[in-house]
Protein backbone atom coordinates (compact mmCIF):
# COMPACT_ATOMS: atom_id res chain seq x y z
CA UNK A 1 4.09 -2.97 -12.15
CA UNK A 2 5.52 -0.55 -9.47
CA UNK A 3 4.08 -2.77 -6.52
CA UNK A 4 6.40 -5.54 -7.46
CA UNK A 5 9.37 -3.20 -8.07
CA UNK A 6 8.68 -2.45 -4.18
CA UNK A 7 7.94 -5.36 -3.05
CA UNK A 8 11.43 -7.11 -4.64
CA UNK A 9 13.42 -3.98 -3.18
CA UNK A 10 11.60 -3.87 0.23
CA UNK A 11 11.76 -8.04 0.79
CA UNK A 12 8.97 -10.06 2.29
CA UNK A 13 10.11 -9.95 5.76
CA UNK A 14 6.93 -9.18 8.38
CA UNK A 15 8.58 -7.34 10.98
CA UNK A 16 7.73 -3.57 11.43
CA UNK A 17 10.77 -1.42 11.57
CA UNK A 18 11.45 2.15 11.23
CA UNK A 19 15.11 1.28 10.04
CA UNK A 20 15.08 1.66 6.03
CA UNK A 21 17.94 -0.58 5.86
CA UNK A 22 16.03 -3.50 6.73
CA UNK A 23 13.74 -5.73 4.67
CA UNK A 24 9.65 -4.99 5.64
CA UNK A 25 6.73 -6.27 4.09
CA UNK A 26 4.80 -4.23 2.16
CA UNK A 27 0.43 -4.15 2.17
CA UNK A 28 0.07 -5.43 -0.80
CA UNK A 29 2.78 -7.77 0.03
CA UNK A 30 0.83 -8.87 2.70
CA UNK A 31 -2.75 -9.37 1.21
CA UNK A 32 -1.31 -11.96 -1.79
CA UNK A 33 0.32 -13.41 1.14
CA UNK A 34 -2.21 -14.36 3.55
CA UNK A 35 -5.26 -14.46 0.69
CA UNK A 36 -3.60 -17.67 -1.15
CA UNK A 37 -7.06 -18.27 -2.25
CA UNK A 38 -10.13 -17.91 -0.46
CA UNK A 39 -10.25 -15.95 3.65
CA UNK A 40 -14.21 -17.00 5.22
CA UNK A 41 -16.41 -13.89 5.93
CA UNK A 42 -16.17 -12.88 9.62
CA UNK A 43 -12.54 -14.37 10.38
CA UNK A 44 -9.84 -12.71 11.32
CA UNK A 45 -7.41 -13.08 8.89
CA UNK A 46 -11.11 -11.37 6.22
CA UNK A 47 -11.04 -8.44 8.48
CA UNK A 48 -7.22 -7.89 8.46
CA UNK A 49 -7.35 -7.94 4.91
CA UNK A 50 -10.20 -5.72 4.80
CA UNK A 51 -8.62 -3.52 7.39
CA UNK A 52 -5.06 -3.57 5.57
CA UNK A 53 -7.05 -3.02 1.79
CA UNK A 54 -8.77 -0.33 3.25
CA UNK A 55 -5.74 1.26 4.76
CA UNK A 56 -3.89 0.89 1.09
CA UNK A 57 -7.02 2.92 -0.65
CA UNK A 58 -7.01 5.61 2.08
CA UNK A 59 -3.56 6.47 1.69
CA UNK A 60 -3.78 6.55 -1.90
CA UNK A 61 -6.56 8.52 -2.03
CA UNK A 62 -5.06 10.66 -0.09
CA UNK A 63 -1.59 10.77 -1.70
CA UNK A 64 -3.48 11.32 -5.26
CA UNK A 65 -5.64 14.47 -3.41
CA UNK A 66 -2.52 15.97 -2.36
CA UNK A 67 -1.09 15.93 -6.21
CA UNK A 68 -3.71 16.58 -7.39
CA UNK A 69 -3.77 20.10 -4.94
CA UNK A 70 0.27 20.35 -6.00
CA UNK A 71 -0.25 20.38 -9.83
CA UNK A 72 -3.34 23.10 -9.63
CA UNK A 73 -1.06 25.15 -7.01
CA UNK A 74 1.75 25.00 -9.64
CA UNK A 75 1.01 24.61 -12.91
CA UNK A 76 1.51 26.93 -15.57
CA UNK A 77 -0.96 28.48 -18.27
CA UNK A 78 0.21 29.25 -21.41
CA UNK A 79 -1.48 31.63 -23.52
């Protein structure tokens, strides 16, 4: 649900920008993009969306190990 959210507010425009005012292309964006179907093993365009899926898990992994660390640093135990 949220990835579309982003993806209609970010647009579908594949140019990398640090500028937040302008329209960018988000991962998962990208995979349904270039996927349309099936990608042959050992191409380029199977390893970039390897490379990019990959990318998307790390940083959520990563992002959920941090909250996770947050919540135990602050929450609070009733008795």
């Amino acid at each position: 649900g949220e990835t579309m959210a982003v993806t209609l507010a970010a647009g579908s425009n594949p140019i990398l920008t640090a500028d937040p005012t302008k329209a960018i292309q988000t991962m998962t964006a990208f995979i349904v993009s270039t996927a349309k179907g099936d990608a042959a093993s050992g191409t380029i365009k199977y390893q970039s969306l390897f490379a990019v899926g990959a990318t998307l898990f790390v940083f959520t992994l990563v992002m959920n190990l941090l909250a996770q660390r947050l919540v135990k640093k602050f929450r609070q135990v009733y008795a």
